[in-house]
PDB file of N, CA and C in Angstrom:
ATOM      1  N   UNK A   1     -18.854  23.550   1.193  1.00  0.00           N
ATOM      2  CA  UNK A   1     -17.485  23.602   1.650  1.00  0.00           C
ATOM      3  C   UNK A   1     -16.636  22.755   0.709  1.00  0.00           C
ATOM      4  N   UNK A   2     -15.548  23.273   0.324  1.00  0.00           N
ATOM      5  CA  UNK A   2     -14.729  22.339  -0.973  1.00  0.00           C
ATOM      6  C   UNK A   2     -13.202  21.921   0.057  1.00  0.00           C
ATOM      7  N   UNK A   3     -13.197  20.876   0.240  1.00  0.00           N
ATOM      8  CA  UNK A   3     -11.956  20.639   0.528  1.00  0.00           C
ATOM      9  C   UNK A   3     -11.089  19.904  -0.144  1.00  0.00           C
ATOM     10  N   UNK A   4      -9.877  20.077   0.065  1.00  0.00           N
ATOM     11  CA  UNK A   4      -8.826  19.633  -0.845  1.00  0.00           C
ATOM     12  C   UNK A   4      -7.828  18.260   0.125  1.00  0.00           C
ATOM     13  N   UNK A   5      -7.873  17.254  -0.340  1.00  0.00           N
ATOM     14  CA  UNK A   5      -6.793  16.425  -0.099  1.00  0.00           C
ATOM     15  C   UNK A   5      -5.531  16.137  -1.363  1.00  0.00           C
ATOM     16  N   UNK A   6      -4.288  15.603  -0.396  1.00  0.00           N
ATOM     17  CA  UNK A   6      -3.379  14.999  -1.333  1.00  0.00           C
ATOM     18  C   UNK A   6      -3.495  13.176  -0.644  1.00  0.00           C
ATOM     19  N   UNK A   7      -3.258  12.816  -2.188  1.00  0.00           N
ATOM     20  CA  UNK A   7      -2.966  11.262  -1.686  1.00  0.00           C
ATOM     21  C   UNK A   7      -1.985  10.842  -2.457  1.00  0.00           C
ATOM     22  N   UNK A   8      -1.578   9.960  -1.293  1.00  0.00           N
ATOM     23  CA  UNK A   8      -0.107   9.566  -1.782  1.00  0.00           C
ATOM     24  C   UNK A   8      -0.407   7.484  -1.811  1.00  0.00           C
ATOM     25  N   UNK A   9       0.231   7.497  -2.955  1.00  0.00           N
ATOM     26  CA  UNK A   9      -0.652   6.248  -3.713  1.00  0.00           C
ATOM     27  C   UNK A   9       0.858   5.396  -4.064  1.00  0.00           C
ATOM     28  N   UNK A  10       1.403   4.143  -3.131  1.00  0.00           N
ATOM     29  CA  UNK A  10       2.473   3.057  -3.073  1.00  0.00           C
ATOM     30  C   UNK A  10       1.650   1.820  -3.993  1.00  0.00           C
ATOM     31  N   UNK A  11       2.069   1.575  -4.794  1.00  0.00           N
ATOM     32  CA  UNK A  11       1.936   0.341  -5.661  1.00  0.00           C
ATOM     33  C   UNK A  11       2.261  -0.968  -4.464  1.00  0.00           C
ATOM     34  N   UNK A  12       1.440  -1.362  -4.167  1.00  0.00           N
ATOM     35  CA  UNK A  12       1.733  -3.074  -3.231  1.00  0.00           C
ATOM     36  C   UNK A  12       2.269  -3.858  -3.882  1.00  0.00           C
ATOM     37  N   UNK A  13       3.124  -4.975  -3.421  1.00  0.00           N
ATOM     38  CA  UNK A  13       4.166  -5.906  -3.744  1.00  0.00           C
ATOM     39  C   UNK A  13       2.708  -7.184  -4.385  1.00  0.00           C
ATOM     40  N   UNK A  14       1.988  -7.627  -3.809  1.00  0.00           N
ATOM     41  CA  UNK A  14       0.954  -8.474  -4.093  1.00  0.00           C
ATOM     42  C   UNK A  14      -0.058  -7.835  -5.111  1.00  0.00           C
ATOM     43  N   UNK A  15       0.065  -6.357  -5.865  1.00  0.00           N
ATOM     44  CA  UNK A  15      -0.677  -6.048  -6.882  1.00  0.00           C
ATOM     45  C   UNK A  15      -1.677  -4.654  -6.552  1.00  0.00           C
ATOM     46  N   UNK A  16      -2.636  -3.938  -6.830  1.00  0.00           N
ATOM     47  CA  UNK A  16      -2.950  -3.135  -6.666  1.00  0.00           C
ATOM     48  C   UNK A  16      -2.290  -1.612  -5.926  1.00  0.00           C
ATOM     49  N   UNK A  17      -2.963  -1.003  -5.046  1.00  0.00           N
ATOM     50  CA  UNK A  17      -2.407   0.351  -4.400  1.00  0.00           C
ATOM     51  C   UNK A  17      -3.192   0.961  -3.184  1.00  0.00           C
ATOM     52  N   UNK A  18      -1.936   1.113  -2.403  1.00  0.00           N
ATOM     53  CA  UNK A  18      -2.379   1.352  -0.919  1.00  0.00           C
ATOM     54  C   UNK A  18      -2.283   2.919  -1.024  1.00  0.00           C
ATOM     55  N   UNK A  19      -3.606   3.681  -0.894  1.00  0.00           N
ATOM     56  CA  UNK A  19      -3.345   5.115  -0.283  1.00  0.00           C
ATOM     57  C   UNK A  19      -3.291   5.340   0.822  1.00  0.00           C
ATOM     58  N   UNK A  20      -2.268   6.478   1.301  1.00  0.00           N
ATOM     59  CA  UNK A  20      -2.309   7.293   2.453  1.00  0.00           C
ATOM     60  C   UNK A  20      -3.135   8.610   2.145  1.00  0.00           C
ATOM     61  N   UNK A  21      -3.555   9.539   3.127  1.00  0.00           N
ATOM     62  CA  UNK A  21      -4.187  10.547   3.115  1.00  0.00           C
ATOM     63  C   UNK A  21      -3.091  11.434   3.978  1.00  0.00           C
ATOM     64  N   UNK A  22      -2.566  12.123   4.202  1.00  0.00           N
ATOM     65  CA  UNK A  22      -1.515  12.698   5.364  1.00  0.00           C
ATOM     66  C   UNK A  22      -2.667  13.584   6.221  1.00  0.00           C
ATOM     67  N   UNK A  23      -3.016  14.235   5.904  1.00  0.00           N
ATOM     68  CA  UNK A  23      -3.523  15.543   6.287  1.00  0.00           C
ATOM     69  C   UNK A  23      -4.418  14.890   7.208  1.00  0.00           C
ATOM     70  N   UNK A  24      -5.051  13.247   7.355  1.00  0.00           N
ATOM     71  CA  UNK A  24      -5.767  12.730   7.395  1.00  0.00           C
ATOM     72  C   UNK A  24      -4.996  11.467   8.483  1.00  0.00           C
ATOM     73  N   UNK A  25      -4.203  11.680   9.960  1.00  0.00           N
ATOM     74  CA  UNK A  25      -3.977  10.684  10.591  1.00  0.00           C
ATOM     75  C   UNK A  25      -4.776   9.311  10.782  1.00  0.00           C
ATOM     76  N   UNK A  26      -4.465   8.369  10.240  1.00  0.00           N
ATOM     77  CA  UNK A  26      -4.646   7.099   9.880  1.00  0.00           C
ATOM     78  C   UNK A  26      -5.406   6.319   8.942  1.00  0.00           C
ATOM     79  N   UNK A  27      -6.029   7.397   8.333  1.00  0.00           N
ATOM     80  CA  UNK A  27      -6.605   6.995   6.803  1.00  0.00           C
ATOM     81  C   UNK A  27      -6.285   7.066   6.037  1.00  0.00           C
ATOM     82  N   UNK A  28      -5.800   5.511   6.022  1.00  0.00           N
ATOM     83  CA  UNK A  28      -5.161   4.596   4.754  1.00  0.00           C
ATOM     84  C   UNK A  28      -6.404   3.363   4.152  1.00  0.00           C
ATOM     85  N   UNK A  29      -6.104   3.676   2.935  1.00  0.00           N
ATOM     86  CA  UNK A  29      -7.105   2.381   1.799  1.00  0.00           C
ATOM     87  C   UNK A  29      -6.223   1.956   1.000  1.00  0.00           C
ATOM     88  N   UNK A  30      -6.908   0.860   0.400  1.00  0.00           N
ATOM     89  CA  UNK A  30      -6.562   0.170  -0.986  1.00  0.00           C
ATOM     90  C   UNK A  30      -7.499  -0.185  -2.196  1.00  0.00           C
ATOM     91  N   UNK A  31      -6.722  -0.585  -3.001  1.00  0.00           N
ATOM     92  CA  UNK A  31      -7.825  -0.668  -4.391  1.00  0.00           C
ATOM     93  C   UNK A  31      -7.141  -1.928  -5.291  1.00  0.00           C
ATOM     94  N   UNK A  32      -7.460  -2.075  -6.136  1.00  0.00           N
ATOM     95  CA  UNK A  32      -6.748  -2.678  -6.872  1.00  0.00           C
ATOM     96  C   UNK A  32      -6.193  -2.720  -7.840  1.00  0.00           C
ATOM     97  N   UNK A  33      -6.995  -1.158  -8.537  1.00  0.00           N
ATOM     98  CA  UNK A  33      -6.096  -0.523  -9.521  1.00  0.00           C
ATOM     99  C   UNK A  33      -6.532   0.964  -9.026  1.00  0.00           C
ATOM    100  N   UNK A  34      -5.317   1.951  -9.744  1.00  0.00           N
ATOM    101  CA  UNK A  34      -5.524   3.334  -9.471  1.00  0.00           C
ATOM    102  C   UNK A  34      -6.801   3.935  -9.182  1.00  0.00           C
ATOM    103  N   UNK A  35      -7.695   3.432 -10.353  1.00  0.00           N
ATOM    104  CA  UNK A  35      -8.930   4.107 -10.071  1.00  0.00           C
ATOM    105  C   UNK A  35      -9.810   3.863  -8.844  1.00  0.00           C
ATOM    106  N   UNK A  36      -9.792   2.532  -8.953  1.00  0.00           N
ATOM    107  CA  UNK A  36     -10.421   1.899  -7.888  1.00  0.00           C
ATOM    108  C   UNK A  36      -9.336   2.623  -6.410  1.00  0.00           C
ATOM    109  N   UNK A  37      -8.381   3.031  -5.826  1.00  0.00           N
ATOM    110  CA  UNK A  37      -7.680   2.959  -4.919  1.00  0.00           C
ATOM    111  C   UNK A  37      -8.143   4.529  -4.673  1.00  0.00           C
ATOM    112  N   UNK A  38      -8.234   5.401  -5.672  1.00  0.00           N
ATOM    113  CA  UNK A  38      -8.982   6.920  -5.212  1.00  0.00           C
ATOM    114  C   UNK A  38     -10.154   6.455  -5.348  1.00  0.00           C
ATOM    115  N   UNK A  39     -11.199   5.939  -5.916  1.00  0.00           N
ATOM    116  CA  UNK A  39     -12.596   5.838  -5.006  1.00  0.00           C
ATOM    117  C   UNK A  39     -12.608   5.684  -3.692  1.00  0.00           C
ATOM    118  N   UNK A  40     -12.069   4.543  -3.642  1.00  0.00           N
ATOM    119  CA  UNK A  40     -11.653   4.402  -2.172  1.00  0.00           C
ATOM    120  C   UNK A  40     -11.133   4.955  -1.292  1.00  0.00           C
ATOM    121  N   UNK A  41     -10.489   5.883  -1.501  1.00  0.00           N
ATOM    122  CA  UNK A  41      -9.805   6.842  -1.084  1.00  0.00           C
ATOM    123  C   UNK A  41     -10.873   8.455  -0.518  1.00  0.00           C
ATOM    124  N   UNK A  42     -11.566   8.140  -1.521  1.00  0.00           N
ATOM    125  CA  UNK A  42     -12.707   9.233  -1.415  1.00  0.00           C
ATOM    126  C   UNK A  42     -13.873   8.843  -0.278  1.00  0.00           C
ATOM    127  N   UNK A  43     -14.048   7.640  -0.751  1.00  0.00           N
ATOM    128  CA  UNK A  43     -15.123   7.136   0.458  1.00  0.00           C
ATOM    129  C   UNK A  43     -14.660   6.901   1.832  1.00  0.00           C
ATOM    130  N   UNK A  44     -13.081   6.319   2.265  1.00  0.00           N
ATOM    131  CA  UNK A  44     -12.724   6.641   3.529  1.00  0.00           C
ATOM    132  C   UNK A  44     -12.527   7.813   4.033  1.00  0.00           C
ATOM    133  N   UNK A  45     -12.156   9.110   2.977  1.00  0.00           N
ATOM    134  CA  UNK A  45     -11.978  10.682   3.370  1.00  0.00           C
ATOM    135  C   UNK A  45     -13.262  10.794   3.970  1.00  0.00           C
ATOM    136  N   UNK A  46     -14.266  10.470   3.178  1.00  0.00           N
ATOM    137  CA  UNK A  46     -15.693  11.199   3.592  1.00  0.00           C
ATOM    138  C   UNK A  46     -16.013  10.808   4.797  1.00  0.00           C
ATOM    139  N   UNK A  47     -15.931   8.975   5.147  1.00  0.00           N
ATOM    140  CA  UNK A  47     -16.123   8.812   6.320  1.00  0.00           C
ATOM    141  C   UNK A  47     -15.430   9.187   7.532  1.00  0.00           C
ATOM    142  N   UNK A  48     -13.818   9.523   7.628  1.00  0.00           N
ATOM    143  CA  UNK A  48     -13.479   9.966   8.567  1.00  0.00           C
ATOM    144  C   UNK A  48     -13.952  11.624   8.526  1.00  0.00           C
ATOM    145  N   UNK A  49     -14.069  12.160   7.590  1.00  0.00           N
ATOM    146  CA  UNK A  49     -14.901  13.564   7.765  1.00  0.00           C
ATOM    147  C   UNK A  49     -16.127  13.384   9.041  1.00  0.00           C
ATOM    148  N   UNK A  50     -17.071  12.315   8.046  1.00  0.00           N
ATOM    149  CA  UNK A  50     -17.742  12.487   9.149  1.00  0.00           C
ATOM    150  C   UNK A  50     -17.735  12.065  10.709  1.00  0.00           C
ATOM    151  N   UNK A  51     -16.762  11.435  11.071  1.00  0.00           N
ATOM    152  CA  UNK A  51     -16.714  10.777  12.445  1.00  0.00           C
ATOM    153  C   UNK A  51     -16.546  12.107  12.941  1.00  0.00           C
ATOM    154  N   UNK A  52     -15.248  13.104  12.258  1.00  0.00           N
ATOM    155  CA  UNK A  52     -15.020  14.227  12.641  1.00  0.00           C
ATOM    156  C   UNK A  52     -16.028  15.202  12.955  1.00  0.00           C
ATOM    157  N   UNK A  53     -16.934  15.520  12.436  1.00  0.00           N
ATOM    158  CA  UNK A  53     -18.415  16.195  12.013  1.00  0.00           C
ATOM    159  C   UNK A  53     -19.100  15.800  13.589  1.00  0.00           C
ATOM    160  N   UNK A  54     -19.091  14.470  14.101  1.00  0.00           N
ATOM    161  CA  UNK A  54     -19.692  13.893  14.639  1.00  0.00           C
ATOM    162  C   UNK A  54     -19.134  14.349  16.157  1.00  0.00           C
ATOM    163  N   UNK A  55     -17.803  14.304  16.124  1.00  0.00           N
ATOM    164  CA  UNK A  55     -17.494  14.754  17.164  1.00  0.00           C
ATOM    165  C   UNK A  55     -16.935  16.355  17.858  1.00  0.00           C
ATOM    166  N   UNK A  56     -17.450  17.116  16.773  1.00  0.00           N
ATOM    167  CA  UNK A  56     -17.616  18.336  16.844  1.00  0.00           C
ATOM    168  C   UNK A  56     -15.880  18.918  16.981  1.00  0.00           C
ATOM    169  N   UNK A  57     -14.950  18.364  15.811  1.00  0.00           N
ATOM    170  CA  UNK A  57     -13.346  18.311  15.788  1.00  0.00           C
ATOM    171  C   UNK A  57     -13.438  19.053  14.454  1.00  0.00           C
ATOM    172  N   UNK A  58     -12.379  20.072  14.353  1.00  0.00           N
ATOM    173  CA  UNK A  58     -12.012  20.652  12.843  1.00  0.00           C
ATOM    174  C   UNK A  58     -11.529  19.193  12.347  1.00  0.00           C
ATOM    175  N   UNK A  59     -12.255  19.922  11.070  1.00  0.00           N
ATOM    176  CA  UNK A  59     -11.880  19.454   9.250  1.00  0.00           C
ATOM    177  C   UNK A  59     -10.440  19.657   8.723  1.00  0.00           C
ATOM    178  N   UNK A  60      -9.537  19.059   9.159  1.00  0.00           N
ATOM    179  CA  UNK A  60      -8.082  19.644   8.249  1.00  0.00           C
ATOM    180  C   UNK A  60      -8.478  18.744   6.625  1.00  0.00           C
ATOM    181  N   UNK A  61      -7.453  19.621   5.883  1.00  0.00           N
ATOM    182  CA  UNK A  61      -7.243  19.779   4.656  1.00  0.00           C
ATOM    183  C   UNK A  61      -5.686  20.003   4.507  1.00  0.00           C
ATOM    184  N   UNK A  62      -5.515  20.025   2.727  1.00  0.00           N
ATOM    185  CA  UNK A  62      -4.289  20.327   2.046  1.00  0.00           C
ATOM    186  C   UNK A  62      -5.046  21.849   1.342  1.00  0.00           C
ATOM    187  N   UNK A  63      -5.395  22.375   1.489  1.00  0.00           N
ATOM    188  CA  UNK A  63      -5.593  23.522   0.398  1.00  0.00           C
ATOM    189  C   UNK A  63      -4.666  24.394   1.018  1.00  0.00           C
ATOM    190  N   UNK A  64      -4.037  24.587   1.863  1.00  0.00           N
ATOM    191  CA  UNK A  64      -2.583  25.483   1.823  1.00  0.00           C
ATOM    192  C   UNK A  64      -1.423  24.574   2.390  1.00  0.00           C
ATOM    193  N   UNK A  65      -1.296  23.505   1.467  1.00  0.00           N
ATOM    194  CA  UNK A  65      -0.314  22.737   1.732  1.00  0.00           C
ATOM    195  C   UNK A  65       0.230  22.955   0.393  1.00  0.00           C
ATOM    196  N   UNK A  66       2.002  23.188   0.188  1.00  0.00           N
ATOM    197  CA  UNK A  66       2.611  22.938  -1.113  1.00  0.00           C
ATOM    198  C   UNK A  66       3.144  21.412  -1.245  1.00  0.00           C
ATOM    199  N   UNK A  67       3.329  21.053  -2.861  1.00  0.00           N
ATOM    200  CA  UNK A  67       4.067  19.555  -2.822  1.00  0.00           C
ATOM    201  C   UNK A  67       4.907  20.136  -3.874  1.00  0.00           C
ATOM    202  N   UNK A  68       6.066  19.210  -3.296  1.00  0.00           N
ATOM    203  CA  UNK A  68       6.883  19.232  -4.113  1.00  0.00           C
ATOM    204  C   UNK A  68       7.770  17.614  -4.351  1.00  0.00           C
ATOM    205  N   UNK A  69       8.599  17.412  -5.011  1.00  0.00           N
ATOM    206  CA  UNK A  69       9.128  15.718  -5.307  1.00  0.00           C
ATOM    207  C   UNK A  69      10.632  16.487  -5.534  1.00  0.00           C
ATOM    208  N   UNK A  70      11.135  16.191  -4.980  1.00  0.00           N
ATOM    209  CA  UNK A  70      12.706  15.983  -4.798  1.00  0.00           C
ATOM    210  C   UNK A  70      13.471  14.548  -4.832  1.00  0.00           C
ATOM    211  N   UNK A  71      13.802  14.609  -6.180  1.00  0.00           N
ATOM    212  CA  UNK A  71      14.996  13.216  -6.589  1.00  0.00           C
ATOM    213  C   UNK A  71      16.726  13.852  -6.407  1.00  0.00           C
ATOM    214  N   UNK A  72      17.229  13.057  -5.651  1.00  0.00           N
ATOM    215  CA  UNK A  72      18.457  12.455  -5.119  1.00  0.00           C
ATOM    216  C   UNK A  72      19.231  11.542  -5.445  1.00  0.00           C
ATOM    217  N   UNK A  73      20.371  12.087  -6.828  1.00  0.00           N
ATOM    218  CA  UNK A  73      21.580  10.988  -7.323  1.00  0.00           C
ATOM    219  C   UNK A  73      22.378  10.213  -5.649  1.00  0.00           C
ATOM    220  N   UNK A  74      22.504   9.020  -5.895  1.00  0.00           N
ATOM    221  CA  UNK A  74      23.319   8.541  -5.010  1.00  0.00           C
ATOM    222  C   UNK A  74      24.372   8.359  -5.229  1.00  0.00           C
ATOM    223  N   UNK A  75      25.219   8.045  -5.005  1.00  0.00           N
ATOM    224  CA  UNK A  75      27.116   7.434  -5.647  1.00  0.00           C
ATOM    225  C   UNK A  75      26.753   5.661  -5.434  1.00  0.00           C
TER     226      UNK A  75
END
């Protein structure tokens, strides 16, 4: 089974990067640099997969989710 996440990756004020997962209600990690913050990111996906697995709950995903980034001049 291939599933697809998006992560959305905030630079912290004290240094490294906090991911969110959306698709993924309340799994959020950190790292301390990019790379390190998607490992991490990967290993909390997997584990809330499996709690999910565990409790016999669908698997959501992003594989028919679109992204897009919309920037906004202000006055």
């Amino acid at each position: 089974m291939q599933l697809t996440y998006k992560l959305m990756l905030h630079r912290a004020p004290e240094g490294g990067f906090t991911v969110i997962v959306p698709a993924l209600p309340g799994c959020v990690t950190e790292g301390d640099s990019l790379d390190d913050a998607i490992a991490m990111a990967k290993e909390a996906i997997e584990i809330y997969i499996e709690e999910l697995q565990s409790r016999g709950e669908d698997i959501p995903d992003d594989s028919n989710t679109l992204e897009y980034s919309l920037s906004l001049a202000t006055a």
